[in-house]
C-alpha atoms as a PDB file:
ATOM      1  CA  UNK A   1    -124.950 -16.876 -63.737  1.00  0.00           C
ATOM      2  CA  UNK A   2    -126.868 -15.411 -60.835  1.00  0.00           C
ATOM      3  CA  UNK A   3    -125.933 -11.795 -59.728  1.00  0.00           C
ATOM      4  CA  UNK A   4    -124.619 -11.414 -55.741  1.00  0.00           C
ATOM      5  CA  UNK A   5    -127.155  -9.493 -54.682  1.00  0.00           C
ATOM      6  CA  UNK A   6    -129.781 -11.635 -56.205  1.00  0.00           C
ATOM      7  CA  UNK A   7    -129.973 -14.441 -52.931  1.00  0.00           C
ATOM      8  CA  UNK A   8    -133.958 -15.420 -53.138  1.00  0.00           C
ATOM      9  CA  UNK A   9    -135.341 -19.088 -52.854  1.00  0.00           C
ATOM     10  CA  UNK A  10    -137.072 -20.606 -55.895  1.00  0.00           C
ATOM     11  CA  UNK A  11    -140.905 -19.616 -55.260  1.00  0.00           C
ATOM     12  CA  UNK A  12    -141.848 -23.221 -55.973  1.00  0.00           C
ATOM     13  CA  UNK A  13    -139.683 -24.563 -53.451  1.00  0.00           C
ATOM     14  CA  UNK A  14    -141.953 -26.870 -51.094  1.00  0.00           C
ATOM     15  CA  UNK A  15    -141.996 -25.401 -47.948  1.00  0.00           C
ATOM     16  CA  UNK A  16    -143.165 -22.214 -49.722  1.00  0.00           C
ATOM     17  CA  UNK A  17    -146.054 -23.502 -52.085  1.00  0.00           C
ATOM     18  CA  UNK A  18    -148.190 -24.222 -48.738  1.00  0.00           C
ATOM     19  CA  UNK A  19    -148.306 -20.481 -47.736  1.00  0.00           C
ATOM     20  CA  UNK A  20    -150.811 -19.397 -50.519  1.00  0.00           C
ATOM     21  CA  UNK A  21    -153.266 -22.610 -49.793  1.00  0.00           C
ATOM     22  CA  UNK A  22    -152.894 -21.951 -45.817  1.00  0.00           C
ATOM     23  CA  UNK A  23    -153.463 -18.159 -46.303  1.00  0.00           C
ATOM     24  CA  UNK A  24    -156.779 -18.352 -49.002  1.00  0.00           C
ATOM     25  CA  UNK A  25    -158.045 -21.413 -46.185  1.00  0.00           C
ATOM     26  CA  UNK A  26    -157.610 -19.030 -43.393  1.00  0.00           C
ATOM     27  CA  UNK A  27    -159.699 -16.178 -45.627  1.00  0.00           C
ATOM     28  CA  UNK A  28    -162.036 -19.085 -46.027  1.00  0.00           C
ATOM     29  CA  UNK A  29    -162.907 -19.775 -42.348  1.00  0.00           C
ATOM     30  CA  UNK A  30    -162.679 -16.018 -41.259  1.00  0.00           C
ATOM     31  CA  UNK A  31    -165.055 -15.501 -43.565  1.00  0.00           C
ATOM     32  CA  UNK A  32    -167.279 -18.202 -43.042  1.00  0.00           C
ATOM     33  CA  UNK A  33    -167.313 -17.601 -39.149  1.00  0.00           C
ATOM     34  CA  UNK A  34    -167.748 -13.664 -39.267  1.00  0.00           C
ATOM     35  CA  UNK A  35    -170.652 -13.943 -41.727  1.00  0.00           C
ATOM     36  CA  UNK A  36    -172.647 -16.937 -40.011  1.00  0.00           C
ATOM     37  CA  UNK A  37    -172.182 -14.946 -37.163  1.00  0.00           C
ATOM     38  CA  UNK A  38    -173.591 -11.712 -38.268  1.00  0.00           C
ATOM     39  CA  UNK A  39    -176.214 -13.545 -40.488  1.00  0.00           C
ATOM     40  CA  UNK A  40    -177.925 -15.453 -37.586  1.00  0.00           C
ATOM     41  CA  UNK A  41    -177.811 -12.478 -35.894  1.00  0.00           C
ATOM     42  CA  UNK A  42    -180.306 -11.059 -38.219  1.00  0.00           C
ATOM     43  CA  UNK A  43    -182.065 -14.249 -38.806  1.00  0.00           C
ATOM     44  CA  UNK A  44    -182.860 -14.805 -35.307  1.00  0.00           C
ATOM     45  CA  UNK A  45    -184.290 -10.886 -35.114  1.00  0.00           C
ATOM     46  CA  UNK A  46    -186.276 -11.689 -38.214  1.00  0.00           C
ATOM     47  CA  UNK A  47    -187.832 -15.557 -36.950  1.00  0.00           C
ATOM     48  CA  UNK A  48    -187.549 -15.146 -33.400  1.00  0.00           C
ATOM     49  CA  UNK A  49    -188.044 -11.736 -31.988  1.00  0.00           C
ATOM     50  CA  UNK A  50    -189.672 -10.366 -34.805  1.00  0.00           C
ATOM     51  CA  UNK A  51    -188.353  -6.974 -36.463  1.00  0.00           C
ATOM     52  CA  UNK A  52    -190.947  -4.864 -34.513  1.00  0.00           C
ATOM     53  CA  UNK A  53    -190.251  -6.655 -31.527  1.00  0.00           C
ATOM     54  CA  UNK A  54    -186.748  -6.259 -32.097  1.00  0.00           C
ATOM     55  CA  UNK A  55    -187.396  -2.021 -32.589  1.00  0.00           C
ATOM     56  CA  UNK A  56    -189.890  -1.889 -29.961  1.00  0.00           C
ATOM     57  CA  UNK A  57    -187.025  -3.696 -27.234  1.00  0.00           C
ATOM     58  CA  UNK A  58    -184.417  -1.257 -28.662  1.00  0.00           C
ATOM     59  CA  UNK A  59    -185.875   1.535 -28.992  1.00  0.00           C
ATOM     60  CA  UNK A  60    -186.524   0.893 -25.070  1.00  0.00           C
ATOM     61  CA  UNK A  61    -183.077   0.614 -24.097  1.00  0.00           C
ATOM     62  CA  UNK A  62    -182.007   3.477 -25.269  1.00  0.00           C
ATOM     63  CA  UNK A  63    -184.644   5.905 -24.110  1.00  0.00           C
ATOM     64  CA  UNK A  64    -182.854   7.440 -21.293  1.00  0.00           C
ATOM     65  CA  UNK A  65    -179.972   8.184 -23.532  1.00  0.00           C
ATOM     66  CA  UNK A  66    -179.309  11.760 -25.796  1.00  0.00           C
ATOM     67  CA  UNK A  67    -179.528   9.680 -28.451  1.00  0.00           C
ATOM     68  CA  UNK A  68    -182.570  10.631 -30.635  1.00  0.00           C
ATOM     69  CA  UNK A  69    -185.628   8.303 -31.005  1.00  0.00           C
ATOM     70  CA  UNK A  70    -185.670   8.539 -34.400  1.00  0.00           C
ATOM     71  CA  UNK A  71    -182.044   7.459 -34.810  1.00  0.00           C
ATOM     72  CA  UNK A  72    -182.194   4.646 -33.039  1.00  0.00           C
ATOM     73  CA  UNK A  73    -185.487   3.640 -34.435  1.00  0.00           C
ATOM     74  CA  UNK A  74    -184.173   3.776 -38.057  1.00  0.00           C
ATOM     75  CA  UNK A  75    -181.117   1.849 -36.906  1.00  0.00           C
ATOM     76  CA  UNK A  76    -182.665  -0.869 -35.021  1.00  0.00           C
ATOM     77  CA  UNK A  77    -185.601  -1.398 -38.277  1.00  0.00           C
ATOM     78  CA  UNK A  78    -182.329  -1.383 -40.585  1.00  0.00           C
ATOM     79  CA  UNK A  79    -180.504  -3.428 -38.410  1.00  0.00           C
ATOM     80  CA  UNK A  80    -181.590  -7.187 -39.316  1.00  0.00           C
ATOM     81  CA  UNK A  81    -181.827  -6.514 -42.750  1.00  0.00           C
ATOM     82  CA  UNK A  82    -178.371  -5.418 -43.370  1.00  0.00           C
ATOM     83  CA  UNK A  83    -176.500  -8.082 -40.877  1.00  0.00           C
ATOM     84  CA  UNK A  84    -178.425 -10.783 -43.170  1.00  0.00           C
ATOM     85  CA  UNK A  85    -177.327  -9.119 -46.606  1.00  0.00           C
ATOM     86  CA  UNK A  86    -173.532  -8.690 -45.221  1.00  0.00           C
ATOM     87  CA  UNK A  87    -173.774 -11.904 -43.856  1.00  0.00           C
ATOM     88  CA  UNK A  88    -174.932 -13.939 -46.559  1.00  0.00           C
ATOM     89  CA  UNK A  89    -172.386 -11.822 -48.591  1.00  0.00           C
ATOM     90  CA  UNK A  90    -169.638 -13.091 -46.698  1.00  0.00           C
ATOM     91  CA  UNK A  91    -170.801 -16.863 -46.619  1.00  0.00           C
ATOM     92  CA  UNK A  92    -171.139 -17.231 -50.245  1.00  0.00           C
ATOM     93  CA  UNK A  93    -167.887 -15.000 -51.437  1.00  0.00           C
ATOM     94  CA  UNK A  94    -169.234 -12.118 -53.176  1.00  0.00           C
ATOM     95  CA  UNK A  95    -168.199  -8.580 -52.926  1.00  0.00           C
ATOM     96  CA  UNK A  96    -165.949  -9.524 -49.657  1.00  0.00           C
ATOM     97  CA  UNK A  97    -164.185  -6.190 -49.490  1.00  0.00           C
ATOM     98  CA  UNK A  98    -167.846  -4.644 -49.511  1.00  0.00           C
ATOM     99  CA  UNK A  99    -169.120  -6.693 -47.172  1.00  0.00           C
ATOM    100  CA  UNK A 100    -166.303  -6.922 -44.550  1.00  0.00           C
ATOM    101  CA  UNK A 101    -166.392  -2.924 -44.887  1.00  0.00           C
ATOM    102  CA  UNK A 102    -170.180  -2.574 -44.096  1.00  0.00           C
ATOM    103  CA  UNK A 103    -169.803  -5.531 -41.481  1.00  0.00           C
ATOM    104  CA  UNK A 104    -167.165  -3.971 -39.809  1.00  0.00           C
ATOM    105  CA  UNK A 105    -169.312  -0.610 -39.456  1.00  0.00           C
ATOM    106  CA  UNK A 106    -172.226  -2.100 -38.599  1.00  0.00           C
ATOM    107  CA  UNK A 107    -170.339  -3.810 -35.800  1.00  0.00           C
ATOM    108  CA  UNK A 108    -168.629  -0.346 -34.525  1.00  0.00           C
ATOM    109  CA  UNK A 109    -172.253   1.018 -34.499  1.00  0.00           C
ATOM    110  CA  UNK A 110    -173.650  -1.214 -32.165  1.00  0.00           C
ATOM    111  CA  UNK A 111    -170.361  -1.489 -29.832  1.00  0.00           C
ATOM    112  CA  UNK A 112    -170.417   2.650 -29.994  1.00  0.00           C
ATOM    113  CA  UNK A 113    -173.969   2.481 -29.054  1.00  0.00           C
ATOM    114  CA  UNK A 114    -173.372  -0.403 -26.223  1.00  0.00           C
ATOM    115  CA  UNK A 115    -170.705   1.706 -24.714  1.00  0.00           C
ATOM    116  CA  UNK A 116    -173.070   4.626 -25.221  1.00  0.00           C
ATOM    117  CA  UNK A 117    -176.211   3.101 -23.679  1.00  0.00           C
ATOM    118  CA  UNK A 118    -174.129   1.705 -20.254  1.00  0.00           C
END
């Protein structure tokens, strides 16, 4: 005999089996979108522009701000490198909480230093 206070559903009811499939699918595409995105990013800087390029162009942006040359040198030479890694991370599963963390600060750096820079 059930208790009173005891009111919940069956967890395999069928309404309720879909949630964990929808919710690991959504994961799935998040994940897939936010780390082909941040990938090509540093694809294209590696292929296309060129890393030095990419430095040389930054670097130039920035040089009217406080910001120190040095700073935003090391950033901009990091920069393709790690939006590859935490991209790739993301597209193929591994260490997700690791590389949403570092994609998420990498992506606060450069809106803090687009904010910065206008």
């Amino acid at each position: 005999m059930m208790a009173e206070s005891d009111t919940r559903a069956p967890i395999s009811s069928g309404a309720n089996s879909a949630v964990p499939l929808d919710r690991a699918l959504a994961c799935l595409l998040l994940r897939l979108a936010l780390g082909l995105n941040i990938a090509m990013h540093g694809v294209t800087r590696f292929l296309l522009t060129g890393v030095s390029q990419f430095v040389k162009a930054t670097t130039a942006l920035f040089q009217n701000t406080p910001l120190p040359y040095w700073q935003v040198r090391a950033f901009a030479t990091a920069l393709p490198y790690l939006e590859f890694l935490v991209g790739v991370l993301l597209i193929l599963g591994f260490w997700t909480r690791f590389a949403l963390t570092a994609g998420s600060l990498l992506m606060l750096a450069l809106i803090f230093g687009t904010a910065f820079r206008s």
